[in-house]
N, C-alpha and C. Protein backbone atom coordinates (compact mmCIF):
# COMPACT_ATOMS: atom_id res chain seq x y z
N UNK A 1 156.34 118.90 89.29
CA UNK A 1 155.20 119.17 88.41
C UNK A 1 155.63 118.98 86.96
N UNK A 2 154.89 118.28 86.51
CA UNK A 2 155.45 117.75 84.71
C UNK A 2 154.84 119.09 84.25
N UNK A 3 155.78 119.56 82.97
CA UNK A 3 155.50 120.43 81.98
C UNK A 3 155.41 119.89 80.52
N UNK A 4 154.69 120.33 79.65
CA UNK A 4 154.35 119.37 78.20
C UNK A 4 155.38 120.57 77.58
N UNK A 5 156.29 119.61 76.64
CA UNK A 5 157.12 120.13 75.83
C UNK A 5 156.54 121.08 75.12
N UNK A 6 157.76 121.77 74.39
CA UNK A 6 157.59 122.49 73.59
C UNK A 6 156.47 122.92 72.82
N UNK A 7 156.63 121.61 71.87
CA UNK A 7 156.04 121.51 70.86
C UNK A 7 154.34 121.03 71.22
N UNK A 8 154.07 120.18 72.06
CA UNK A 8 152.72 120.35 72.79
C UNK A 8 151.94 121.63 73.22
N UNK A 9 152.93 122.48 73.41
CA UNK A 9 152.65 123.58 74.39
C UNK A 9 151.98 124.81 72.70
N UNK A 10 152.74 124.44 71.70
CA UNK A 10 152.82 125.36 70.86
C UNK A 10 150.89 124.58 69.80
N UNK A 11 151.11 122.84 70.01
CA UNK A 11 149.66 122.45 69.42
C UNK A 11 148.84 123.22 70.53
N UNK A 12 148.84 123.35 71.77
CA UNK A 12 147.59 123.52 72.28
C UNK A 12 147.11 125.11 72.06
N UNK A 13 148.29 125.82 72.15
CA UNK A 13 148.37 127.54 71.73
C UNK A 13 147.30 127.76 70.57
N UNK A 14 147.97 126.86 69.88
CA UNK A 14 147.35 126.77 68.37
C UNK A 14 147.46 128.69 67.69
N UNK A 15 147.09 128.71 66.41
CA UNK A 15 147.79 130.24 65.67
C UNK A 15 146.14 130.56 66.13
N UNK A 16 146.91 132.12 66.21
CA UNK A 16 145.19 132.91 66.53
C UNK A 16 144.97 133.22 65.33
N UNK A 17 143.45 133.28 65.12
CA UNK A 17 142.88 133.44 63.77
C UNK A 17 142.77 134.86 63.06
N UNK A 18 143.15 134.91 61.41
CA UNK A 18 143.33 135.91 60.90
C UNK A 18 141.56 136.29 61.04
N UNK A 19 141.90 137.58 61.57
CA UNK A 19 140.34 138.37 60.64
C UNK A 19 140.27 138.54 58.84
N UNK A 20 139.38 137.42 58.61
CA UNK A 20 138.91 137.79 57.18
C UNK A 20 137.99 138.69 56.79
N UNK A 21 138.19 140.21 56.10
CA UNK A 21 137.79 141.02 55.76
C UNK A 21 136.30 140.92 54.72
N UNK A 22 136.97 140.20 53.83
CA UNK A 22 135.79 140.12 53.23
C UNK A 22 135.05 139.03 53.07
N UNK A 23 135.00 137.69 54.11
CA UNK A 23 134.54 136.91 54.05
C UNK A 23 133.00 137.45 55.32
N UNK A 24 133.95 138.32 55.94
CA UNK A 24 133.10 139.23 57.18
C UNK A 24 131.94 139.73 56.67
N UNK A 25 132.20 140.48 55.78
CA UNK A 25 131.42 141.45 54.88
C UNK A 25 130.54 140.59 53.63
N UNK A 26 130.56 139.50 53.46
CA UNK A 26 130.16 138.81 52.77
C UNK A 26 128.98 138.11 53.26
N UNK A 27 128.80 137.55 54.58
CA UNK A 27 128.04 137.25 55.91
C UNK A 27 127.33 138.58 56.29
N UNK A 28 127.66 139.39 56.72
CA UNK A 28 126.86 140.95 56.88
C UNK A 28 126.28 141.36 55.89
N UNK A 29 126.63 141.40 54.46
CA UNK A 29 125.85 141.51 53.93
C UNK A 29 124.85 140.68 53.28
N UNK A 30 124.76 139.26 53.42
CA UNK A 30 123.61 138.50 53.41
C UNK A 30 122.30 138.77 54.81
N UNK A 31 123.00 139.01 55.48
CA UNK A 31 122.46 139.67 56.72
C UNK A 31 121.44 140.78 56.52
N UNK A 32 121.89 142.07 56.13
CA UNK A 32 121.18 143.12 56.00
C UNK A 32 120.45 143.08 54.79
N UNK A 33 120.97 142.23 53.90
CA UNK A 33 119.61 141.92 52.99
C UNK A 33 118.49 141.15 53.03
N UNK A 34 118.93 140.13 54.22
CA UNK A 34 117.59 139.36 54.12
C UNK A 34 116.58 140.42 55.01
N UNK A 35 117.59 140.37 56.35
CA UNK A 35 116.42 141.04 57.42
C UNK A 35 116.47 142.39 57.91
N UNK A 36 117.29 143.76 56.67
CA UNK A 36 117.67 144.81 56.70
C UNK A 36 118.23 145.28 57.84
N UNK A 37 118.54 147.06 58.05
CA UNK A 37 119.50 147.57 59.19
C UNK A 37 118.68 147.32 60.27
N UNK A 38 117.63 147.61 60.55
CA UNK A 38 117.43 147.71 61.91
C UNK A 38 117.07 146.49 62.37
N UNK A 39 116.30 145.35 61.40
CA UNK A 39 116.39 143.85 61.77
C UNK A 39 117.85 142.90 61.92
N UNK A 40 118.52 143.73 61.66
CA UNK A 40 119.90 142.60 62.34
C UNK A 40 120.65 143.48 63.34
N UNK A 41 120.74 142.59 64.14
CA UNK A 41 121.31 143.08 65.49
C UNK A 41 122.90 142.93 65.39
N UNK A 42 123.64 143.31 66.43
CA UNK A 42 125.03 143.00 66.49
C UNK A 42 125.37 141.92 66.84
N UNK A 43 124.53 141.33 68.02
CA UNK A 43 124.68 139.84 68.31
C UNK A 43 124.73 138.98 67.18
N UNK A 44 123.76 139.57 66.12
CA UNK A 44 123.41 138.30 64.40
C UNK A 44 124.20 138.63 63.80
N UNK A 45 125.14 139.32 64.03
CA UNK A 45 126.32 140.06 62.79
C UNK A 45 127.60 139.02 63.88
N UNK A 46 127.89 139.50 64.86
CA UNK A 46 128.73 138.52 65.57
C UNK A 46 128.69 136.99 65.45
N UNK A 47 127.81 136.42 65.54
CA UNK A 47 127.35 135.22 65.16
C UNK A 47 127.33 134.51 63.94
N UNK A 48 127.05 135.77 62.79
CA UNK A 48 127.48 135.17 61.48
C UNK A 48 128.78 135.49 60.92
N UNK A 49 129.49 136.19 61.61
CA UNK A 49 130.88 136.44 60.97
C UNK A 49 131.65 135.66 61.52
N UNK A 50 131.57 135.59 62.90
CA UNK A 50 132.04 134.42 63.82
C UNK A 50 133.56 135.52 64.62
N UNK A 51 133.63 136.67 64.49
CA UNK A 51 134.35 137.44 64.67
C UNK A 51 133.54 138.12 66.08
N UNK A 52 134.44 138.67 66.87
CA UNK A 52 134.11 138.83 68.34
C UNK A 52 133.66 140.83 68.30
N UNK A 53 132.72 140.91 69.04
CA UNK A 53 132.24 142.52 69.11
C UNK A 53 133.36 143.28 68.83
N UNK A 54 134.51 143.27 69.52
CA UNK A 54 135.59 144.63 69.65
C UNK A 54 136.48 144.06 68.36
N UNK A 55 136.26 142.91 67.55
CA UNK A 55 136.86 143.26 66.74
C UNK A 55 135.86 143.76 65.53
N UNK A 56 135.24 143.33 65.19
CA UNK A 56 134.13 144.40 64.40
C UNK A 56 134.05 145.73 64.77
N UNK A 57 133.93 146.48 65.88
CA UNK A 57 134.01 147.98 65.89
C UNK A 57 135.41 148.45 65.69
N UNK A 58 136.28 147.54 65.92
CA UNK A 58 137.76 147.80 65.52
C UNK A 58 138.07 147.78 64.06
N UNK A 59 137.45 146.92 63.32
CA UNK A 59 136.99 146.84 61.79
C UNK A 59 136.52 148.51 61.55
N UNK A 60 135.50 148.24 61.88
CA UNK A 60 134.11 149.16 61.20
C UNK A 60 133.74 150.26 61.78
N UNK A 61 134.19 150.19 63.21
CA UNK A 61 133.48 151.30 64.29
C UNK A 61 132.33 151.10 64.47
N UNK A 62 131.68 151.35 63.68
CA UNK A 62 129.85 150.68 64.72
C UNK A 62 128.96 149.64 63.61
N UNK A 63 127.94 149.53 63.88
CA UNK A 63 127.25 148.97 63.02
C UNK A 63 126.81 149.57 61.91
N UNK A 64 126.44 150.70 61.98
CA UNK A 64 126.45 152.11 60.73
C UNK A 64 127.94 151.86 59.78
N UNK A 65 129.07 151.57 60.05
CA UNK A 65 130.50 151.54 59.49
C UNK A 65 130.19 150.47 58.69
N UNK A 66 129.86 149.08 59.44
CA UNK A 66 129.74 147.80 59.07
C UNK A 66 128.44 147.72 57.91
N UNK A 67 127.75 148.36 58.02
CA UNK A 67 126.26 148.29 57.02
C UNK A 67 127.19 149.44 55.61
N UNK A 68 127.79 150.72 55.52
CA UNK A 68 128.26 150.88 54.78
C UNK A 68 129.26 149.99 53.89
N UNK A 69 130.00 149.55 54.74
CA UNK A 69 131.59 148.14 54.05
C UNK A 69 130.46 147.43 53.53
N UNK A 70 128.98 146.88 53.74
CA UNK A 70 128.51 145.73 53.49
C UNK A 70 127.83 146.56 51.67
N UNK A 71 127.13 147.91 52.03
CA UNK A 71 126.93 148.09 51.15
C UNK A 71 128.09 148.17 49.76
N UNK A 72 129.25 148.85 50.29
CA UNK A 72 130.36 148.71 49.02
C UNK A 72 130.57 147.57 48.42
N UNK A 73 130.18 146.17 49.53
CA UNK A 73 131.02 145.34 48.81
C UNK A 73 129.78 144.84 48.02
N UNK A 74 128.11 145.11 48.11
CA UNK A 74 127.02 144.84 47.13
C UNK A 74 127.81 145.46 45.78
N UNK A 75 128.13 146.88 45.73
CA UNK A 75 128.28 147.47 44.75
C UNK A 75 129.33 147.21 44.05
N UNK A 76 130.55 146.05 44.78
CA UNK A 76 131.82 145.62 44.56
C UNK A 76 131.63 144.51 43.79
N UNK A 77 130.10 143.59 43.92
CA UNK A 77 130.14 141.96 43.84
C UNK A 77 129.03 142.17 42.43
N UNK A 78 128.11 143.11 42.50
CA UNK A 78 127.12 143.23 41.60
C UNK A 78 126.87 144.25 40.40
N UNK A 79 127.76 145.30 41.03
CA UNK A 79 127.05 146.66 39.75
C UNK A 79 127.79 146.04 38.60
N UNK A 80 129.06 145.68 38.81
CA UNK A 80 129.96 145.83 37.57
C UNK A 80 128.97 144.85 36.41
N UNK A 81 128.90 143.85 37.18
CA UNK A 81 128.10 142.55 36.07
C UNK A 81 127.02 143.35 35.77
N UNK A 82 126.43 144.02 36.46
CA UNK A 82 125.23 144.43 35.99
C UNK A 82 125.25 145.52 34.97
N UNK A 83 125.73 146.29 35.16
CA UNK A 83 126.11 147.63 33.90
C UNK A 83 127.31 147.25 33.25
N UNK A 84 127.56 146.14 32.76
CA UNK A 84 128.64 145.72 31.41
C UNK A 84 128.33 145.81 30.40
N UNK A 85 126.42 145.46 30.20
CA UNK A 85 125.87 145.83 28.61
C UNK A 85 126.13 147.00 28.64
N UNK A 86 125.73 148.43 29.61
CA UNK A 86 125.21 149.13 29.54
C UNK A 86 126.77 150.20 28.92
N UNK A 87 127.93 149.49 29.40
CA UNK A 87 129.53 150.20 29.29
C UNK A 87 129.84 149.14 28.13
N UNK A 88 129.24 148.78 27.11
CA UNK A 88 130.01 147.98 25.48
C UNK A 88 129.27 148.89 24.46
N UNK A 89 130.02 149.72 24.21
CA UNK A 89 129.68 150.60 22.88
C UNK A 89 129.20 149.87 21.88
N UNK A 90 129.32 148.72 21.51
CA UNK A 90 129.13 147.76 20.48
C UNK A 90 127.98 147.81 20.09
N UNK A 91 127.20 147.35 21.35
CA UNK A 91 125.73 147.35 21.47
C UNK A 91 125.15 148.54 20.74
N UNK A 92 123.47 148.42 20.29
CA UNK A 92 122.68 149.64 20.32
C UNK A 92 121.99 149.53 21.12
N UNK A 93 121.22 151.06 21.61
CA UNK A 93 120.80 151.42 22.74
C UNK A 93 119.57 150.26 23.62
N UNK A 94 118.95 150.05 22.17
CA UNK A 94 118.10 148.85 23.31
C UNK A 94 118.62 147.70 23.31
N UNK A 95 119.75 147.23 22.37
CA UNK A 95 119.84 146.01 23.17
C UNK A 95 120.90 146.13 24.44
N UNK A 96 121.62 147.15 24.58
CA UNK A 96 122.20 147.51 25.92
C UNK A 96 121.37 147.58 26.94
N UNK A 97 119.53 148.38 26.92
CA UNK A 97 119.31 148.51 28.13
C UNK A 97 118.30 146.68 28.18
N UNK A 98 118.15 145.79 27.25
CA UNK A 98 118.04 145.15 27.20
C UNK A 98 118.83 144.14 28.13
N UNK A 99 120.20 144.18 27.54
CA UNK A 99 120.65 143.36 28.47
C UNK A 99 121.57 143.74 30.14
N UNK A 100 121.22 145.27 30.04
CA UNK A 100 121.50 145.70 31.19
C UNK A 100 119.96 145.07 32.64
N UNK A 101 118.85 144.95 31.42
CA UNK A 101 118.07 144.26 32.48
C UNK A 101 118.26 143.11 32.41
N UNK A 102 118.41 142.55 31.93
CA UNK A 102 118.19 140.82 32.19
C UNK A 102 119.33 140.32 32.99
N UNK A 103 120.53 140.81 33.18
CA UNK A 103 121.46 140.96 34.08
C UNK A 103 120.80 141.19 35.44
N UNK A 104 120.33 142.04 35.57
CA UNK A 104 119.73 142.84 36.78
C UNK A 104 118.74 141.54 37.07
N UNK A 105 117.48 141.01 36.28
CA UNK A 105 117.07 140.08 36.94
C UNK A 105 117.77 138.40 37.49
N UNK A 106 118.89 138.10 36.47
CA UNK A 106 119.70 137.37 36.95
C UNK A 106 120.57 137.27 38.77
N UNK A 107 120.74 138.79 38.70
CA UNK A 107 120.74 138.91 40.07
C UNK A 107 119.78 138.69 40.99
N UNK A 108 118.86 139.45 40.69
CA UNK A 108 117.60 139.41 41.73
C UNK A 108 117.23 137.92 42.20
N UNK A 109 117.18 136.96 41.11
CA UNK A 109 117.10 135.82 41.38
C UNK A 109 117.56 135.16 41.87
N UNK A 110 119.20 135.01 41.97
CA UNK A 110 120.14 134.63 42.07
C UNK A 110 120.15 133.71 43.42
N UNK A 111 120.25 132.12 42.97
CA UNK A 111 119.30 131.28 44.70
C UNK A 111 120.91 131.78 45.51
N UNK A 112 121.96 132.17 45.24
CA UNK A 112 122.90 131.76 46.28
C UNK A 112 123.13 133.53 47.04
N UNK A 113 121.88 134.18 46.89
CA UNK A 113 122.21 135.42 47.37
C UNK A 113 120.53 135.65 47.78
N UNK A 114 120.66 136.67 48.80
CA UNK A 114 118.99 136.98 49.13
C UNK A 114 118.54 137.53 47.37
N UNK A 115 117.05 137.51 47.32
CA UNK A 115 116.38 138.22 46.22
C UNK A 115 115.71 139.63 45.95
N UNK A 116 116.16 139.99 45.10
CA UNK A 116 116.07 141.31 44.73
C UNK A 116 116.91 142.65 44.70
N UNK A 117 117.13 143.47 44.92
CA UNK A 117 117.97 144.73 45.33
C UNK A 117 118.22 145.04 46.73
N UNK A 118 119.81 144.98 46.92
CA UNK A 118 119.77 145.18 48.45
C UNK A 118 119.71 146.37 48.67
N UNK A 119 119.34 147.41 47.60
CA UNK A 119 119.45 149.04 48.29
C UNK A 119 117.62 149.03 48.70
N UNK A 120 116.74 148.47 47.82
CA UNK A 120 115.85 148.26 47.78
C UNK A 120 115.10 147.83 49.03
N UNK A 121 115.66 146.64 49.28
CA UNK A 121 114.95 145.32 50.41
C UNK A 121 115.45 146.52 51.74
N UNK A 122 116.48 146.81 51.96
CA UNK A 122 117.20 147.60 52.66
C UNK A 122 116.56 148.51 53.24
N UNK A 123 115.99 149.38 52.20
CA UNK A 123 115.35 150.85 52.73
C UNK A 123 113.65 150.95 53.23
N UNK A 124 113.19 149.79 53.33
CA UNK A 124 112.20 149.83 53.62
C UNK A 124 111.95 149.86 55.29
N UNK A 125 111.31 149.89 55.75
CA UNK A 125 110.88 149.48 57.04
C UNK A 125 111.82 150.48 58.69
N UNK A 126 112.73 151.88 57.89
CA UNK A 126 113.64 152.31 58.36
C UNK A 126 113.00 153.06 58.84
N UNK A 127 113.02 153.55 60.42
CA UNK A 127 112.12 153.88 61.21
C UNK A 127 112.99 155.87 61.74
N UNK A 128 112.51 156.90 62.01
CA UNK A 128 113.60 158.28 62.03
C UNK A 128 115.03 157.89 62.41
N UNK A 129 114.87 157.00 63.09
CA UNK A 129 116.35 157.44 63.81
C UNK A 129 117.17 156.92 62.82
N UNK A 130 117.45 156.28 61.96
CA UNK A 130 118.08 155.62 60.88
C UNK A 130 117.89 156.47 59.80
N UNK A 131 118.17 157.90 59.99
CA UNK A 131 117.86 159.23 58.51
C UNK A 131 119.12 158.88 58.03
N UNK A 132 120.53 158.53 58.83
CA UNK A 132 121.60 158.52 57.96
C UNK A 132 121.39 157.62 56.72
N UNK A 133 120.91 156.03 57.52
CA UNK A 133 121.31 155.03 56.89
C UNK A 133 120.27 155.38 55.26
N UNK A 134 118.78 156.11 55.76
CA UNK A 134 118.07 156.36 54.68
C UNK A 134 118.44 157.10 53.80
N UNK A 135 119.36 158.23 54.30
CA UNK A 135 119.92 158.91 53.31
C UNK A 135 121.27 158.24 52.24
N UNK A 136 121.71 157.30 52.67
CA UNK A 136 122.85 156.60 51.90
C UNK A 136 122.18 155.98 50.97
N UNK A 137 120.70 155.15 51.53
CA UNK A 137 120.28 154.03 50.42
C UNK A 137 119.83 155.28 49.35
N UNK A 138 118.94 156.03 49.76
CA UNK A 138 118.38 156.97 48.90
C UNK A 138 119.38 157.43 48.10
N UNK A 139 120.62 157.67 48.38
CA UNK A 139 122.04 158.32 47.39
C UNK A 139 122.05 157.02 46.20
N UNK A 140 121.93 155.32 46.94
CA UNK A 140 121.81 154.86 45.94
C UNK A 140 121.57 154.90 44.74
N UNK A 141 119.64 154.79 45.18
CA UNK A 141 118.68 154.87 44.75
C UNK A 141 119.33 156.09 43.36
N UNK A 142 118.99 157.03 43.46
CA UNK A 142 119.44 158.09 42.57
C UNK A 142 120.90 157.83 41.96
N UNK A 143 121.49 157.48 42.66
CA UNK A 143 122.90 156.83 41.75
C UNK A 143 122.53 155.88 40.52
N UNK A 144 121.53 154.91 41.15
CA UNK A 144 121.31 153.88 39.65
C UNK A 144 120.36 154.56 38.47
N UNK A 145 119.73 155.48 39.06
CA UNK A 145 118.56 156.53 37.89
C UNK A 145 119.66 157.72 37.26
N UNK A 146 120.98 157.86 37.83
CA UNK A 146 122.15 158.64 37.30
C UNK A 146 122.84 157.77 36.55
N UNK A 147 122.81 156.45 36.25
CA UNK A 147 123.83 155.43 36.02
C UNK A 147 123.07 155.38 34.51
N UNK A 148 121.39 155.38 34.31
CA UNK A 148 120.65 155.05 33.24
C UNK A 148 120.90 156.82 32.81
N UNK A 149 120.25 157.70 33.19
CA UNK A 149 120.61 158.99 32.61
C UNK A 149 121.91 159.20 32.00
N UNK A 150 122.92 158.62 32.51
CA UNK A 150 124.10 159.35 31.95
C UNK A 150 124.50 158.24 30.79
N UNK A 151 124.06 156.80 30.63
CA UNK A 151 123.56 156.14 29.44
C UNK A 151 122.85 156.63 28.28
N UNK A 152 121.53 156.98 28.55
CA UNK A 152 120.54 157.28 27.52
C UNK A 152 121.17 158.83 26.87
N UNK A 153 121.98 159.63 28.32
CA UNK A 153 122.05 160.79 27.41
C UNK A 153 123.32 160.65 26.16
N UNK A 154 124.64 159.82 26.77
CA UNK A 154 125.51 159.53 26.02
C UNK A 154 124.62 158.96 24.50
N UNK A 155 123.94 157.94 24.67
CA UNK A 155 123.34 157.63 23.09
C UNK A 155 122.60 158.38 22.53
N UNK A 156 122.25 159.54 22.94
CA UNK A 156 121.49 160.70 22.46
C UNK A 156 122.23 161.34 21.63
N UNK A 157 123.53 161.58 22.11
CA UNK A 157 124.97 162.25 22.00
C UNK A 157 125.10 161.41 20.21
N UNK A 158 125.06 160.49 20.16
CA UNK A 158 125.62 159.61 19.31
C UNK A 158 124.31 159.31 18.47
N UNK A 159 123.24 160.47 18.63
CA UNK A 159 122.37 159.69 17.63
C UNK A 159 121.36 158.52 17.64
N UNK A 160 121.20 157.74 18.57
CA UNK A 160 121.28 156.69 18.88
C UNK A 160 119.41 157.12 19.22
N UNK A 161 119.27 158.08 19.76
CA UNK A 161 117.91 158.44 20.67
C UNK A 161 117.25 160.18 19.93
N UNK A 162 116.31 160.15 19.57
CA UNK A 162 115.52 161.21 19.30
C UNK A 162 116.36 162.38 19.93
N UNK A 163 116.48 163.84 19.36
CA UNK A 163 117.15 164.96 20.22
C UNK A 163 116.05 165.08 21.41
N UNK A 164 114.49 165.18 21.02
CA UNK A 164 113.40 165.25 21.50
C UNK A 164 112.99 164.40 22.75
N UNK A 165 113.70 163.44 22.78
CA UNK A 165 113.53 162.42 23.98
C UNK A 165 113.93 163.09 25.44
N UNK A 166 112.57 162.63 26.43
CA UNK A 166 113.15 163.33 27.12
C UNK A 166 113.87 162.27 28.31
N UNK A 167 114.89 162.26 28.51
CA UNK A 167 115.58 161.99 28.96
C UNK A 167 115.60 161.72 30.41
N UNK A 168 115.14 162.17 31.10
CA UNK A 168 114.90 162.40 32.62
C UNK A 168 114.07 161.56 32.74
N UNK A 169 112.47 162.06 32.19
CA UNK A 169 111.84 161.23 32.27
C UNK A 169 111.56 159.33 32.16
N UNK A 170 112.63 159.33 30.97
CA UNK A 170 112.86 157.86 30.62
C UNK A 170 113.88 157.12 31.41
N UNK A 171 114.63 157.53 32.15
CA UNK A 171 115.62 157.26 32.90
C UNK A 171 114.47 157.06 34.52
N UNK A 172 113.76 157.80 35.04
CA UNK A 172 112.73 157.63 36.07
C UNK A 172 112.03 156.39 35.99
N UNK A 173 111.68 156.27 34.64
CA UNK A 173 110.74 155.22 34.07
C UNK A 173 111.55 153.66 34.59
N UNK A 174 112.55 153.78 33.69
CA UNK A 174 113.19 152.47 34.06
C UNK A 174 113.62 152.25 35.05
N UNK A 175 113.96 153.33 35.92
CA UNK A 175 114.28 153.13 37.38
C UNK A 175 113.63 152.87 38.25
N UNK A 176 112.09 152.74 37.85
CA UNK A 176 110.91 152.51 38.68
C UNK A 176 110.39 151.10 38.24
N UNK A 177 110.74 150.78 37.30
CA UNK A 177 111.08 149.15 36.92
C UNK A 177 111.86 148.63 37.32
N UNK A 178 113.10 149.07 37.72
CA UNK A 178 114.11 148.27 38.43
C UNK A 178 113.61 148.00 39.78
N UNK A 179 112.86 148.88 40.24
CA UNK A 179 112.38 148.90 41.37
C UNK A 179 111.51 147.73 41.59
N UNK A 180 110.83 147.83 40.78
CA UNK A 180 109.13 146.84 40.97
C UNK A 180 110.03 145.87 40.56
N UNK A 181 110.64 145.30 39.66
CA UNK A 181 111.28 144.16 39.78
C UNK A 181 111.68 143.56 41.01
N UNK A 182 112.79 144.05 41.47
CA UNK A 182 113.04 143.67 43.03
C UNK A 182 112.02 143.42 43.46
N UNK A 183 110.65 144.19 44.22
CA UNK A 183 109.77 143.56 45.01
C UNK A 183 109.26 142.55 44.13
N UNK A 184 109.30 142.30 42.97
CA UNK A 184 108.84 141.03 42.53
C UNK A 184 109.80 139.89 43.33
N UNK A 185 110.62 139.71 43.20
CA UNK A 185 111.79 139.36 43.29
C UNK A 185 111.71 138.58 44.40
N UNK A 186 111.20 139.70 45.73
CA UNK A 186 111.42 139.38 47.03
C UNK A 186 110.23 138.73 47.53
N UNK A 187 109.42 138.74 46.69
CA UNK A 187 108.15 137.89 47.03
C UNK A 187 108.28 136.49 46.15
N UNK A 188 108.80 136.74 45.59
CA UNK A 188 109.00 135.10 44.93
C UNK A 188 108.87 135.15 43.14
N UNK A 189 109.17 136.32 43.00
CA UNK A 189 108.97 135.96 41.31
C UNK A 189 110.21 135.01 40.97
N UNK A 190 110.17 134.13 39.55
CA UNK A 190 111.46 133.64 39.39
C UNK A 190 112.11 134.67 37.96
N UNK A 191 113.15 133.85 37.49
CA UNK A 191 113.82 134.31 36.59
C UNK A 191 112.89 134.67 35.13
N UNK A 192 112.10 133.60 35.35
CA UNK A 192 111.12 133.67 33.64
C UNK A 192 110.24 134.59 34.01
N UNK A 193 109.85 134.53 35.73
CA UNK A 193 108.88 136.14 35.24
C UNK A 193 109.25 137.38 35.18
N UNK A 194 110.42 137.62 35.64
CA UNK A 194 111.44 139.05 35.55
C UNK A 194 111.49 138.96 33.67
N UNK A 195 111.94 138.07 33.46
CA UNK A 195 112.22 138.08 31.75
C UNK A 195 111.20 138.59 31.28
N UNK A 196 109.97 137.85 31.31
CA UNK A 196 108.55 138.13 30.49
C UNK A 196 108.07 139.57 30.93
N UNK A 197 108.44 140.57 31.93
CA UNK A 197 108.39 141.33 32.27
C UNK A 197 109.35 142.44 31.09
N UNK A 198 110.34 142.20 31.25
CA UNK A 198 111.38 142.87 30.34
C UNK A 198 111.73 142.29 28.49
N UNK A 199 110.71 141.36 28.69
CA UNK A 199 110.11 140.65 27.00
C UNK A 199 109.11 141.96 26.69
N UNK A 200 108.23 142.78 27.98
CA UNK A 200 107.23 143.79 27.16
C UNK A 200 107.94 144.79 27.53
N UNK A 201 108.79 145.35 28.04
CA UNK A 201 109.89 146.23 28.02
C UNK A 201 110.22 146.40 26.34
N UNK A 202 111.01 145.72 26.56
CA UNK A 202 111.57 145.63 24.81
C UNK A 202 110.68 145.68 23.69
N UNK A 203 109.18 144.95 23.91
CA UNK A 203 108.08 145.17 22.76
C UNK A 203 107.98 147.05 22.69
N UNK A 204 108.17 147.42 24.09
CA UNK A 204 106.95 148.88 24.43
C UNK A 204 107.92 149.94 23.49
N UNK A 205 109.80 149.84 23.51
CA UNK A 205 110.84 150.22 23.71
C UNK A 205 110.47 151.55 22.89
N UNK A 206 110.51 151.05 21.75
CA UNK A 206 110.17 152.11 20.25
C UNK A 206 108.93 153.28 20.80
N UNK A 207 107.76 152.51 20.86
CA UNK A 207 106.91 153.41 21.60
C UNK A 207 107.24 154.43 22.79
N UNK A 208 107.83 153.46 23.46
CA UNK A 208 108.55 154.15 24.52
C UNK A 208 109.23 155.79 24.86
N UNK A 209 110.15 155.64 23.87
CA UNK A 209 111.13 156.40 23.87
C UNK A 209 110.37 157.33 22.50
N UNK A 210 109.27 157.51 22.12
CA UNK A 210 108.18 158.02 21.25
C UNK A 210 107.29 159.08 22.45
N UNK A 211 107.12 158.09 23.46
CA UNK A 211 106.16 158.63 24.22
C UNK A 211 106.86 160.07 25.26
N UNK A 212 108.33 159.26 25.65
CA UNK A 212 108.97 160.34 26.45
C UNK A 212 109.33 161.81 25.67
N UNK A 213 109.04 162.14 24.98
CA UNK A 213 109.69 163.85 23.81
C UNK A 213 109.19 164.90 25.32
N UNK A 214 110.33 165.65 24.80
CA UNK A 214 110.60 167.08 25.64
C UNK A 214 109.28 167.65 25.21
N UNK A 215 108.86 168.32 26.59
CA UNK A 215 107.69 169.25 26.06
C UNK A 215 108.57 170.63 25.37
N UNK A 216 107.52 170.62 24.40
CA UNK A 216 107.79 172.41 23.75
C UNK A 216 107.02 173.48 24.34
C-alpha cells in the first residue's frame, strides 16, 4: 500500500484555523444590528462568523455572552469617535454638543455599517423573555443621557451654562434626539438630513438652554 510522504501528508493536514476574536464579533455585530437579538439565530451567527457552534459557546457561552462581546465591541468601534468633541476642553459648550452630534450622525449613516444606533435598532421588538437583554440595552440607553449630563453639568461647573439651567432636563432632551435620529436613520434618512436636523438644534441652542431653568 503506497503512503504519500511527509510533506504531502502535512499539505493535505493543512494548519487548523485560528479563531479570530474580533473579526467574530465584528460579523455578530452587524448581525444584531441589522436584524436584532431575537431575529438572529445561532445558525446566522455560525454562518456569518464561519466559526463552528461549540466554538462560539466556548468563546461566549451562549448567545446572551455573544450579543454582550458584540455590544462592547459597538461601544469599542463607536463611542470614542463619537464623544471626542464632547472630551476637548477647547471647545465651548455648543460647539462641543454640536459636534458631538454631527459625529453621531456620521455614524448613523455610515454605508459600511447597519444605520442608526445599535442600542436603539436593538431594543425594539424584544419580546419578556429577553428582560435581561432589555435591561442591558436600557443600561445603555441611560449611560448615553449620563454621558450628556455629566457634560453639561461639568460646563455649568466652568461657567459655561446658566447656574439656573436645568440640567436633567436638557440632557433628556438631547437624548431623545439622539434617539429620533437613529429611527431616522433606519428608515433611510441620509447624512444632510441628520445635519439639517442638528442645523435647528444649534439655531434653538441659546433658546434652549433659556427654556430648560430649574424651577423655583
Amino acid at each position: 500500500m503506497s503512503q504519500l510522504p511527509d510533506g504531502d501528508v502535512k499539505k493535505c493536514r493543512g494548519r487548523p484555523k485560528v479563531f479570530d476574536r474580533e473579526a467574530a464579533l465584528d460579523k455578530a455585530l452587524t448581525l444584531f444590528w441589522t436584524h436584532g437579538y431575537e431575529g438572529t439565530s445561532l445558525a446566522d451567527l455560525v454562518a456569518a462568523t464561519g466559526a463552528k457552534a461549540p466554538t462560539l459557546y466556548a468563546e461566549f457561552v451562549n448567545k446572551e455572552g455573544l450579543f454582550r462581546a458584540a455590544m462592547e465591541r459597538y461601544i469599542e468601534k463607536f463611542s470614542a469617535y463619537r464623544e471626542a468633541a464632547l472630551n476637548d476642553d477647547k471647545l465651548p459648550v455648543d460647539k462641543a454638543i454640536e459636534g458631538y452630534f454631527r459625529a453621531t450622525a456620521a455614524c448613523f449613516t455610515d454605508r459600511n455599517s447597519p444605520s442608526g444606533c445599535f442600542f436603539i435598532c436593538t431594543s425594539t421588538a424584544l419580546s419578556a423573555s429577553s428582560s435581561e437583554i432589555a435591561t442591558m440595552l436600557q443600561q445603555q440607553h441611560q449611560s448615553q443621557e449620563m454621558t450628556l449630563r455629566g457634560f453639561l453639568t461639568a460646563r455649568r461647573q466652568r461657567h459655561e451654562l446658566a447656574p439656573t439651567v436645568n440640567i436633567d432636563a436638557l440632557s433628556r432632551y438631547l437624548a431623545c434626539m439622539l434617539q429620533g435620529m437613529s429611527v431616522r436613520a433606519r428608515e433611510g434618512a441620509s447624512r444632510e438630513d441628520l445635519d439639517s436636523i442638528i442645523d435647528t438644534l444649534m439655531a434653538m441652542w441659546p433658546t434652549l438652554t433659556g427654556l430648560c431653568q430649574q424651577k423655583v
